[in-house]
C-alpha atoms as a PDB file:
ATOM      1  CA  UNK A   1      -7.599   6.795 -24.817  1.00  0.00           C
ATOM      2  CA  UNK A   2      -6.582   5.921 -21.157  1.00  0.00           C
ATOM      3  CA  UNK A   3      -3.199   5.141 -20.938  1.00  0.00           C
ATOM      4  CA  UNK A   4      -2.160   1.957 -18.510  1.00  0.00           C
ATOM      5  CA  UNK A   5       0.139   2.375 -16.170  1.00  0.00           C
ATOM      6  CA  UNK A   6       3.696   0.058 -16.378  1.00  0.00           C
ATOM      7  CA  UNK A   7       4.001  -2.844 -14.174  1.00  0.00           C
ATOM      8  CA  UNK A   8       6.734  -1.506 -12.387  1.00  0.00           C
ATOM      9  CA  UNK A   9       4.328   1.520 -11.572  1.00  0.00           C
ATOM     10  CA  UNK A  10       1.935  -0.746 -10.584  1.00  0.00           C
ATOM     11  CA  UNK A  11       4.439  -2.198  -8.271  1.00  0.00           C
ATOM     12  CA  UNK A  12       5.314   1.310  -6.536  1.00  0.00           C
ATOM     13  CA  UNK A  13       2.110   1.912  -5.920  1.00  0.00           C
ATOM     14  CA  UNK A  14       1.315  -1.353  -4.340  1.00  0.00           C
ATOM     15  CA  UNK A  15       3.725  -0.881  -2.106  1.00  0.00           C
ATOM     16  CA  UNK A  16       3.420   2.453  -0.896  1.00  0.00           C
ATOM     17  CA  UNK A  17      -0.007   1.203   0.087  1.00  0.00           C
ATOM     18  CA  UNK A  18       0.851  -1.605   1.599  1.00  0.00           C
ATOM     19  CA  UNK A  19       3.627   0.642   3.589  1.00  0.00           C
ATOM     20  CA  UNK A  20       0.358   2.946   4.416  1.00  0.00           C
ATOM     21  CA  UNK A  21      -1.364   0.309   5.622  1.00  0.00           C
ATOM     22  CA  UNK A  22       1.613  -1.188   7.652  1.00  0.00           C
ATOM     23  CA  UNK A  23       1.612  -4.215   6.375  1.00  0.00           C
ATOM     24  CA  UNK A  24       4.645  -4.426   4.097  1.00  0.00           C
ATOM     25  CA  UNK A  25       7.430  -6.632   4.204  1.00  0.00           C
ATOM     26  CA  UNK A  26      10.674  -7.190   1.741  1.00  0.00           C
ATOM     27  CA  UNK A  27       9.883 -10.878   1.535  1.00  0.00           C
ATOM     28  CA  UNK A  28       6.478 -10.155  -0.318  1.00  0.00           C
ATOM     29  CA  UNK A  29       8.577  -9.202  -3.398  1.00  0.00           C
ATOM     30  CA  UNK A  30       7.767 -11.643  -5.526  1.00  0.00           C
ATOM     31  CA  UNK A  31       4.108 -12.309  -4.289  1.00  0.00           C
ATOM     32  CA  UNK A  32       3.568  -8.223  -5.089  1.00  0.00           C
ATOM     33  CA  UNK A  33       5.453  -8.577  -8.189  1.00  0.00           C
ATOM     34  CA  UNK A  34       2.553 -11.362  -9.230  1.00  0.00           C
ATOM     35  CA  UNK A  35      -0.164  -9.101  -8.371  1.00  0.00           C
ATOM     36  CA  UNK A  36       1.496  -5.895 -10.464  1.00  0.00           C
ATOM     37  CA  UNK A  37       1.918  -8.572 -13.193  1.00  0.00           C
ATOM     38  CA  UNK A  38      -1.458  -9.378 -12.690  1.00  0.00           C
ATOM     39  CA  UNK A  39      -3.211  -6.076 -12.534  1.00  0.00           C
ATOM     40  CA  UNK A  40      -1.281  -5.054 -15.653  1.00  0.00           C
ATOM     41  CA  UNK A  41      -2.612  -7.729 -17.494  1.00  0.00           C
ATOM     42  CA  UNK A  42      -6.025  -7.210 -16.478  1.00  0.00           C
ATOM     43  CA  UNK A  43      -5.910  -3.188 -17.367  1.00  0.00           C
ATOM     44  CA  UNK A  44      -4.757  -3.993 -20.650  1.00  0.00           C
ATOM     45  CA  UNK A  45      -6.941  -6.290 -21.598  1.00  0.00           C
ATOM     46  CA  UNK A  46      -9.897  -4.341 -20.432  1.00  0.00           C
ATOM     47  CA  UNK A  47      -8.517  -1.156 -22.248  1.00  0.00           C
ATOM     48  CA  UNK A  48      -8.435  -3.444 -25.401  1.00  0.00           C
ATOM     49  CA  UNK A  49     -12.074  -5.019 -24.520  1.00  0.00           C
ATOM     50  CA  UNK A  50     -13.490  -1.133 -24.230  1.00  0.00           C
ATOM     51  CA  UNK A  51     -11.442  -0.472 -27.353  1.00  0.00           C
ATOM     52  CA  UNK A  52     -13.099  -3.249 -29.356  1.00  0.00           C
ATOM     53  CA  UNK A  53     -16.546  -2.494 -28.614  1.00  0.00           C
ATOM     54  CA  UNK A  54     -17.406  -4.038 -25.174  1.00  0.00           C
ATOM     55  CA  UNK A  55     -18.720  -7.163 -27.251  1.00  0.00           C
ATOM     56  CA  UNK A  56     -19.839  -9.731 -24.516  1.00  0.00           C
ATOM     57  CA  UNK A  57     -20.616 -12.635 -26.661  1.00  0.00           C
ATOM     58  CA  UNK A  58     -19.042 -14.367 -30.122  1.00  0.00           C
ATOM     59  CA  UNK A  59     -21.401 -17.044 -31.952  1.00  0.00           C
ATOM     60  CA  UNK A  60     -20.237 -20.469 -32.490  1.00  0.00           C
ATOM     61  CA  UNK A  61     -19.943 -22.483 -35.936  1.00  0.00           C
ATOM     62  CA  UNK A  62     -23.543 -23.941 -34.665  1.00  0.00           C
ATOM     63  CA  UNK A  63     -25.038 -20.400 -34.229  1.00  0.00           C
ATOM     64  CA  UNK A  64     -25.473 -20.125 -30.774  1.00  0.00           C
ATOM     65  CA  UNK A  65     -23.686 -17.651 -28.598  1.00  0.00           C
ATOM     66  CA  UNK A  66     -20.927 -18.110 -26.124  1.00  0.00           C
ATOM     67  CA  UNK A  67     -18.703 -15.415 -23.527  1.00  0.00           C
ATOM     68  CA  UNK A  68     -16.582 -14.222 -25.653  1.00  0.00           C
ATOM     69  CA  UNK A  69     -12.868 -14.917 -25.029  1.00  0.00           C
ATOM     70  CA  UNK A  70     -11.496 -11.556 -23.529  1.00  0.00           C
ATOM     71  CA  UNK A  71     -14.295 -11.545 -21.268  1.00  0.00           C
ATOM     72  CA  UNK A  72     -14.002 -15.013 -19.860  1.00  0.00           C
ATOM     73  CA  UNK A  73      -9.938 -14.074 -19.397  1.00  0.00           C
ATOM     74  CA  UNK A  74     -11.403 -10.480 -17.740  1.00  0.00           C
ATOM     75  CA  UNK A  75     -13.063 -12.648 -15.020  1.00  0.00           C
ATOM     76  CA  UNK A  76     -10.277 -15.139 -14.669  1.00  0.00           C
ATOM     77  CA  UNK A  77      -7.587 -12.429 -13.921  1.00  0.00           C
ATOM     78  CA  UNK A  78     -10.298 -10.259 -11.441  1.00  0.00           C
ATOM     79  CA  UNK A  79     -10.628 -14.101  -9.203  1.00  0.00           C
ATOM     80  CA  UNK A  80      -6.754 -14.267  -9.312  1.00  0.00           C
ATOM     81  CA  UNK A  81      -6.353 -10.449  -8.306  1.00  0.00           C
ATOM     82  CA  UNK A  82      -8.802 -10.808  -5.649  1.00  0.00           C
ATOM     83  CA  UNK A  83      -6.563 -13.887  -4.308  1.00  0.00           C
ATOM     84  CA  UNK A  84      -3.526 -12.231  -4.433  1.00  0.00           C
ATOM     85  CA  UNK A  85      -5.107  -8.697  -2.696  1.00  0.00           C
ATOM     86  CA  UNK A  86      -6.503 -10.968  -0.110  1.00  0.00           C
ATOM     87  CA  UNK A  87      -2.716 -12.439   0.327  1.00  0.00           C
ATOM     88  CA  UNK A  88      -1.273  -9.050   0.625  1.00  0.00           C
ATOM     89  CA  UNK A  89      -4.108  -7.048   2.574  1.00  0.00           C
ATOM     90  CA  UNK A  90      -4.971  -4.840   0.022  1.00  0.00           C
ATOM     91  CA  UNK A  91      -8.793  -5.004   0.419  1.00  0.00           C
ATOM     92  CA  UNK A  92     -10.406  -4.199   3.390  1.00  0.00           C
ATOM     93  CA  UNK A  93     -12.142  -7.893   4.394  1.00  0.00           C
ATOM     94  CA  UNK A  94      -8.494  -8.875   4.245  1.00  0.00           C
ATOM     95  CA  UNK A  95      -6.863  -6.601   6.448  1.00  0.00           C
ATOM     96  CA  UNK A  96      -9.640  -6.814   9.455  1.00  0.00           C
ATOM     97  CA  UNK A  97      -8.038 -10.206  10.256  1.00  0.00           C
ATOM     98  CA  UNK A  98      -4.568  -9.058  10.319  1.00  0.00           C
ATOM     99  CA  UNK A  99      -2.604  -7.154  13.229  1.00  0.00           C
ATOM    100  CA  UNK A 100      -0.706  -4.212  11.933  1.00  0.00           C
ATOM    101  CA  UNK A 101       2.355  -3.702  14.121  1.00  0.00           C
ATOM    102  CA  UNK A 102       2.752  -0.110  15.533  1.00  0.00           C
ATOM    103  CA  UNK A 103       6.484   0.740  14.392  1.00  0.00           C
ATOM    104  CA  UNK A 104       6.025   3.489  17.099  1.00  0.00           C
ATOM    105  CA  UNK A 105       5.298   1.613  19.944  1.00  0.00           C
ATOM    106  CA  UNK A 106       8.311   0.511  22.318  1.00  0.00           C
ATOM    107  CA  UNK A 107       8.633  -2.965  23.568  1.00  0.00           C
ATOM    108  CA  UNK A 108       8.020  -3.447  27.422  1.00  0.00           C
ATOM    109  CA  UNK A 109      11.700  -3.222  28.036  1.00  0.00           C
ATOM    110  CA  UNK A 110      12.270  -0.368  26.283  1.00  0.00           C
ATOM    111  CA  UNK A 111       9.631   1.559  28.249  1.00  0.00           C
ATOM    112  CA  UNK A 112      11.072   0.996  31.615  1.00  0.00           C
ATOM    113  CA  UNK A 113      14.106   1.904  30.531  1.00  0.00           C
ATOM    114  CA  UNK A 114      13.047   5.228  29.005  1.00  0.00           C
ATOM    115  CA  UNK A 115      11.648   5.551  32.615  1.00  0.00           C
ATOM    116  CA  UNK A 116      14.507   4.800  34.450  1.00  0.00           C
ATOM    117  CA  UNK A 117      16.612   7.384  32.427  1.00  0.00           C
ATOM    118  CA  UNK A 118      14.117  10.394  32.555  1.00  0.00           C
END
């Protein structure tokens, strides 16, 4: 058995991509503590779902089948994941429409007067 990793791990790792990607900020803390939340969630309930069998469908009182529970909540928590990856540029559709600033670029300013003392 897979072990899941901890939300807080979950966290790290989000942002350490995020920092790879250059698109971190402080303020995002509680957006990127939704996602880890999130992703958590979703890892343990498909650990349990593979656990269980996999089983796609229950039957009804009537006899007919229906999703079964775990699966419809699987889905539900990918959509919101998705949402909240888009939000933090975590997928790559996301982060063509961003601009990443270049910590290592100087301003304008600060070029000239690097010239001017050189």
């Amino acid at each position: 058995m897979v072990s899941v990793p901890t939300k807080e791990t979950i966290k790290r790792r989000t942002i350490a991509d995020m920092k790879e990607l250059g698109v971190y900020k402080t303020q995002y803390g509680r957006i990127i503590d939704l996602y880890s939340g999130l992703v958590h969630q979703f890892l343990r309930l498909n650990q349990k779902f593979e656990d269980e069998g996999m089983q796609y469908e229950s039957f009804t009182a009537a006899g007919g089948a229906k999703k079964s529970p775990i699966v419809a909540t699987l889905e539900s928590l990918r959509k919101d994941i998705l949402a909240y990856s888009n939000q933090l540029c975590l997928n790559p559709k996301s982060l063509e429409s961003v601009t990443v600033e270049d910590k290592n670029k100087k301003s304008t300013l600060a070029s000239i007067l690097g010239e001017m003392i050189d």
